[in-house]
Protein backbone atom coordinates (compact mmCIF):
# COMPACT_ATOMS: atom_id res chain seq x y z
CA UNK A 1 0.00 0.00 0.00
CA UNK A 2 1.70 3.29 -1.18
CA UNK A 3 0.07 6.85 -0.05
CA UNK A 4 0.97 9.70 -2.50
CA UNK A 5 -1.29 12.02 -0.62
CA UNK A 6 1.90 12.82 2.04
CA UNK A 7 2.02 16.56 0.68
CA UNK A 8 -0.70 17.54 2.96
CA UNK A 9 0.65 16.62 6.15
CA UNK A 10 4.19 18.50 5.39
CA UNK A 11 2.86 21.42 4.28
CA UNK A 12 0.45 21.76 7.97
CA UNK A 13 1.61 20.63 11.17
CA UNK A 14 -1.33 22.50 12.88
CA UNK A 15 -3.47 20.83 15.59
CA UNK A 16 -6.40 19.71 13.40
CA UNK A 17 -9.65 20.54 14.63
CA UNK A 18 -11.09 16.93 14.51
CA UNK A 19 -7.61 16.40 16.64
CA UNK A 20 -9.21 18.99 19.29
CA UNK A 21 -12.46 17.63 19.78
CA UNK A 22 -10.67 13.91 19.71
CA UNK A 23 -8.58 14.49 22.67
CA UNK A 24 -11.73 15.78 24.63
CA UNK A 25 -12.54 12.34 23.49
CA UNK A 26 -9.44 10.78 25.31
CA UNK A 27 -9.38 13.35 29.04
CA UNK A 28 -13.24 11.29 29.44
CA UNK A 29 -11.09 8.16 30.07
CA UNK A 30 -7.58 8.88 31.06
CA UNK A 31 -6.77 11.07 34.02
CA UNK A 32 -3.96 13.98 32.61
CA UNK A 33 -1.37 12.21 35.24
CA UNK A 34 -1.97 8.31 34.40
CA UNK A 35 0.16 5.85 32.91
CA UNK A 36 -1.38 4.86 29.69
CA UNK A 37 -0.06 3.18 25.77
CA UNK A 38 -1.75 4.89 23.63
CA UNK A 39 -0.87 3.35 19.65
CA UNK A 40 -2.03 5.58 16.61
CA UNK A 41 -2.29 3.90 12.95
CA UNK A 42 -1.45 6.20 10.27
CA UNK A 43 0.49 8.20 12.53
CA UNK A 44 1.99 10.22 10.12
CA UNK A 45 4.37 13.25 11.50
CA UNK A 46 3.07 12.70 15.22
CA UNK A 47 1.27 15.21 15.68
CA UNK A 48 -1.50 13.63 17.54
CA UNK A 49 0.75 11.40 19.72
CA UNK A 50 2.46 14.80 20.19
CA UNK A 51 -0.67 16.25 21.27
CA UNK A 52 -1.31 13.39 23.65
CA UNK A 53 2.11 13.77 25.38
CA UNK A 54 1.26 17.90 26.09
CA UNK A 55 -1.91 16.68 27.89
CA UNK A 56 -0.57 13.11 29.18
CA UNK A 57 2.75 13.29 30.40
CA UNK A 58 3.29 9.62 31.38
CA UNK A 59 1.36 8.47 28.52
CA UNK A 60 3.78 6.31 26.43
CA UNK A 61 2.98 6.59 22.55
CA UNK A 62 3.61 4.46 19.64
CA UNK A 63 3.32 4.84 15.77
CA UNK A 64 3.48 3.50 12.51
CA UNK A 65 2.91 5.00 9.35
CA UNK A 66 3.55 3.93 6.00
CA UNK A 67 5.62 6.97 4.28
CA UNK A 68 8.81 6.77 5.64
CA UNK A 69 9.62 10.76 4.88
CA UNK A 70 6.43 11.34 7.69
CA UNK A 71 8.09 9.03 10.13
CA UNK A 72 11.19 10.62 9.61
CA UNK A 73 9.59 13.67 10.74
CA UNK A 74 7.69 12.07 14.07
CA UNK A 75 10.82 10.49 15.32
CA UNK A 76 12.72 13.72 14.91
CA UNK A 77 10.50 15.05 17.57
CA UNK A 78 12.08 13.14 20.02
CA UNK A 79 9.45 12.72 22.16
CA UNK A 80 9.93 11.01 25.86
CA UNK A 81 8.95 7.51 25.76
CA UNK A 82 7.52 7.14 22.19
CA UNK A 83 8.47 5.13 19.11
CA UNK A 84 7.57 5.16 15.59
CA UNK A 85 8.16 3.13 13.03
CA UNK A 86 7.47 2.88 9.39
CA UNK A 87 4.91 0.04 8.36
CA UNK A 88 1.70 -1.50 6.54
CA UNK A 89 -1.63 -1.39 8.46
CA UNK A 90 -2.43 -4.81 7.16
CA UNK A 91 1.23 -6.48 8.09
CA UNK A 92 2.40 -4.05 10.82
CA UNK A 93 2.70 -6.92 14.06
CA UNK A 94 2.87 -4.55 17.57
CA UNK A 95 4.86 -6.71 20.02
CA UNK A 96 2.12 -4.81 22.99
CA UNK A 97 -1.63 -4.65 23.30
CA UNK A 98 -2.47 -1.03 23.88
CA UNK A 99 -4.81 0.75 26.55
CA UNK A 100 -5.95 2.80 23.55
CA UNK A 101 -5.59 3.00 19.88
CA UNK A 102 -6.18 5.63 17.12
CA UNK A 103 -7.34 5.51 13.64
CA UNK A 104 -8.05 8.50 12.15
CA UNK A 105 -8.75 8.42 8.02
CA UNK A 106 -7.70 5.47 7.59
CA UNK A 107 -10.48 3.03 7.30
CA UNK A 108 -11.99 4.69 4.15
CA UNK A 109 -8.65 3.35 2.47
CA UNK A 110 -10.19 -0.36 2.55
CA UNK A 111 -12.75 -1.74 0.22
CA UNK A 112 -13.80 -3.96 2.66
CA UNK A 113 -13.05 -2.90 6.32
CA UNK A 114 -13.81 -6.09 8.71
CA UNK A 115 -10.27 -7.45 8.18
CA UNK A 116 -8.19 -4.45 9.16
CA UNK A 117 -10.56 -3.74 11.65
CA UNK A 118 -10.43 -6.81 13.25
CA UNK A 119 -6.62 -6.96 13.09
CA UNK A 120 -6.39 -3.61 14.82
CA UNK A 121 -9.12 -4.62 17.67
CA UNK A 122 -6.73 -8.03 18.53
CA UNK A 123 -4.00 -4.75 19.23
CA UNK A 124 -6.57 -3.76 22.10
CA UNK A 125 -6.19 -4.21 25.93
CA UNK A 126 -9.47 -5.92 27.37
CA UNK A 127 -10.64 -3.16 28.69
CA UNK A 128 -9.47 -0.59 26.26
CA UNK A 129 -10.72 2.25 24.35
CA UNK A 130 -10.39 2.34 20.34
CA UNK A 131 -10.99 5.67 18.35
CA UNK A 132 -12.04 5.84 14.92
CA UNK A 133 -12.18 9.18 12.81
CA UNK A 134 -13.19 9.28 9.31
CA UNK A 135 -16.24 9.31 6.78
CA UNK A 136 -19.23 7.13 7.55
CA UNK A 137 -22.97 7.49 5.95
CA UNK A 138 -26.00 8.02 8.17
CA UNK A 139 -27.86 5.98 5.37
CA UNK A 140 -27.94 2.56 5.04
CA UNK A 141 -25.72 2.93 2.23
CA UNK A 142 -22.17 1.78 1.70
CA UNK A 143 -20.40 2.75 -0.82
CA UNK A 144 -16.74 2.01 -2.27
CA UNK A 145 -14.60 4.95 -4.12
CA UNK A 146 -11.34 4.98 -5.82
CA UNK A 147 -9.99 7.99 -7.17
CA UNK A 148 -7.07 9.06 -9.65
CA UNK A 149 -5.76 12.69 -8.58
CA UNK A 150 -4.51 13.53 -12.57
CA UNK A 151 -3.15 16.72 -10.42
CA UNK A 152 -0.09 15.18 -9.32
CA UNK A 153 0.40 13.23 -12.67
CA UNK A 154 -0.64 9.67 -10.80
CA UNK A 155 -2.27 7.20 -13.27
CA UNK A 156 -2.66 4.69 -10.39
CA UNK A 157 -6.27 4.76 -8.97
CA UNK A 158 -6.34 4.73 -5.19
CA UNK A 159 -8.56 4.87 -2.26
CA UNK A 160 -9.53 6.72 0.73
CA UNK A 161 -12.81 8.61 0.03
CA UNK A 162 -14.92 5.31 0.72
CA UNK A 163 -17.60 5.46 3.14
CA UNK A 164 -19.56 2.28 4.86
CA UNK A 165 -22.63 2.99 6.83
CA UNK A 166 -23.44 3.65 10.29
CA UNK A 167 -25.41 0.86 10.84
CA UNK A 168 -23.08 -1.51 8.52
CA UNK A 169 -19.85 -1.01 10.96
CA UNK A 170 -22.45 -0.62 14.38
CA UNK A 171 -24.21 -4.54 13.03
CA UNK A 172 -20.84 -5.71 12.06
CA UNK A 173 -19.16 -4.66 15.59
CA UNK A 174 -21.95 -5.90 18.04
CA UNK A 175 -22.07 -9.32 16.33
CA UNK A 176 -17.95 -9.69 17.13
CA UNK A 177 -18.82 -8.64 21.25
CA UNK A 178 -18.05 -5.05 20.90
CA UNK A 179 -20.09 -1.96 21.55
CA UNK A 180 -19.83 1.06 19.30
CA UNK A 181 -20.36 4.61 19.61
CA UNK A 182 -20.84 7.07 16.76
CA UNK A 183 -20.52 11.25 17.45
CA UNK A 184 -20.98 13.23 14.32
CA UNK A 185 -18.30 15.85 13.78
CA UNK A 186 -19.69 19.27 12.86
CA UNK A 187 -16.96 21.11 11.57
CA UNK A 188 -16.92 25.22 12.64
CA UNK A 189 -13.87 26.43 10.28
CA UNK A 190 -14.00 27.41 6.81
CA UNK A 191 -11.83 25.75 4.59
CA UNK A 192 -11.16 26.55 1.11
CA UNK A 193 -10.51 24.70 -1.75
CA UNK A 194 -6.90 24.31 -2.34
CA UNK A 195 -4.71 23.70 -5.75
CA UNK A 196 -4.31 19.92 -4.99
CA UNK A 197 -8.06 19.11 -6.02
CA UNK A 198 -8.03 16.18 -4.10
CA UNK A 199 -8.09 18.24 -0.90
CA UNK A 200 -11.55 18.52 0.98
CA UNK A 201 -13.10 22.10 1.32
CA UNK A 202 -16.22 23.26 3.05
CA UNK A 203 -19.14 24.90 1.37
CA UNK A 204 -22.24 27.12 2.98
CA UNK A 205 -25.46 25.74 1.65
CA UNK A 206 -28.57 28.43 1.24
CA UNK A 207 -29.96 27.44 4.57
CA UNK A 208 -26.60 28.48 5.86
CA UNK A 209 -25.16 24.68 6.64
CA UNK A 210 -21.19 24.13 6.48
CA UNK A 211 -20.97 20.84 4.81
CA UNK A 212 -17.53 19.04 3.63
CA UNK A 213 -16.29 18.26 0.64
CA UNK A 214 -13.97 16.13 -1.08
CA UNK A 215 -11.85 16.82 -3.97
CA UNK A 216 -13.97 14.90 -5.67
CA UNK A 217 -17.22 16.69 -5.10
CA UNK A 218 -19.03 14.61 -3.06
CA UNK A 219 -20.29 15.78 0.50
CA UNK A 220 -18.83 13.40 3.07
CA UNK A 221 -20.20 12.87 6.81
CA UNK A 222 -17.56 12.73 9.27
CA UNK A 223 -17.67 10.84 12.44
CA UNK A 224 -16.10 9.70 15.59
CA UNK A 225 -16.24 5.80 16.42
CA UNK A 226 -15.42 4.80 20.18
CA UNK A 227 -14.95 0.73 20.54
CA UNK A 228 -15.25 -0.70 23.60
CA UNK A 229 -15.51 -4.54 24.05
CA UNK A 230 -19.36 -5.75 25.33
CA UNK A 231 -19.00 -6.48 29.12
């Protein structure tokens, strides 16, 4: 698996504002001086495992990311007691089970998402917390996407903008003994449309709704998933 779509998070290293509302997310099960692991997939610079470190000192953080340039860039942070490491989502083999795990965009990369799902839930502590970001549909509707982004002169079609539905992902979890818990994320920024079309942008509707964006015009819901496993 090969992401060309790397640009993005070298140009920003800004706190995202999903990232703000996600570690809100993370202080409603962690005290701010607890020892947790804490392992985010698709890690890319660090700048959410740097994030957790400014609010969890003794947290201990872990990585992986595919692009070894982004990696590069996260281990150059030298942060206290975190690794990270360049890898595949679907081969990467932790040698730990975590006390909480991150995914943030990554599951819309997978045409079908039960098997790295499932992979990444065997990473989980019994009793710990899993956080998914990323485009889901409040229909019943799944759909799968691949895109070519001519932009960058890439003839090689890709994925990422695929979205499964709630209830798809909520059936699919409570049948494996897990419970799941979806929180839209309203966006309150502006964001304009940038040169690399792929990019998602915001637009105001008449009735004066912000709704996202991708680069390739179609309006995507974005969620947070919290996984727990069924007592």
């Amino acid at each position: 698996m090969k992401n060309t779509q790397i640009r993005k998070y070298l140009e920003n290293q800004e706190i995202k504002e999903h990232e703000k509302e996600m570690i809100e997310f993370v202080k409603s099960d962690f005290r701010n001086d607890e020892e947790f692991s804490v392992l985010d997939i698709g890690c890319a610079t660090g700048n959410f495992i740097n994030l957790i470190k400014e609010n969890f000192p003794k947290a201990k953080g872990h990585g992986f990311d595919i692009s070894k340039e982004l990696i590069l860039l996260a281990q150059n942070r030298k942060l206290n007691e975190c690794d990270f490491v360049t890898a595949d989502m679907l081969t990467y083999a932790p040698s730990q089970n975590f006390d909480l795990i991150i995914a943030s965009g990554v599951l819309s990369i997978f045409d079908d998402f039960r098997e790295p799902l499932l992979k990444w839930l065997d990473w989980m502590k019994q009793d710990g917390s899993f956080y998914i970001f990323g485009n889901f549909n409040s229909r019943n509707i799944d759909t799968i996407i691949s895109f070519r982004n001519n932009q960058i002169g890439n003839s090689n079609w890709e994925g990422g903008l695929t979205s499964y539905s709630v209830e798809t992902v909520n059936n699919f979890l409570t049948e494996e003994g897990y419970t799941a818990v979806f929180k839209r994320f309203n966006l309150k920024i502006d964001i304009s449309e940038h040169e690399d079309p792929i990019r998602t942008f915001t637009k105001i509707t008449q009735d004066g709704e912000r709704i996202v964006m991708t680069g390739a015009n179609i309006i995507t819901e974005l969620y947070f998933l919290k996984i727990k496993r069924s007592t």
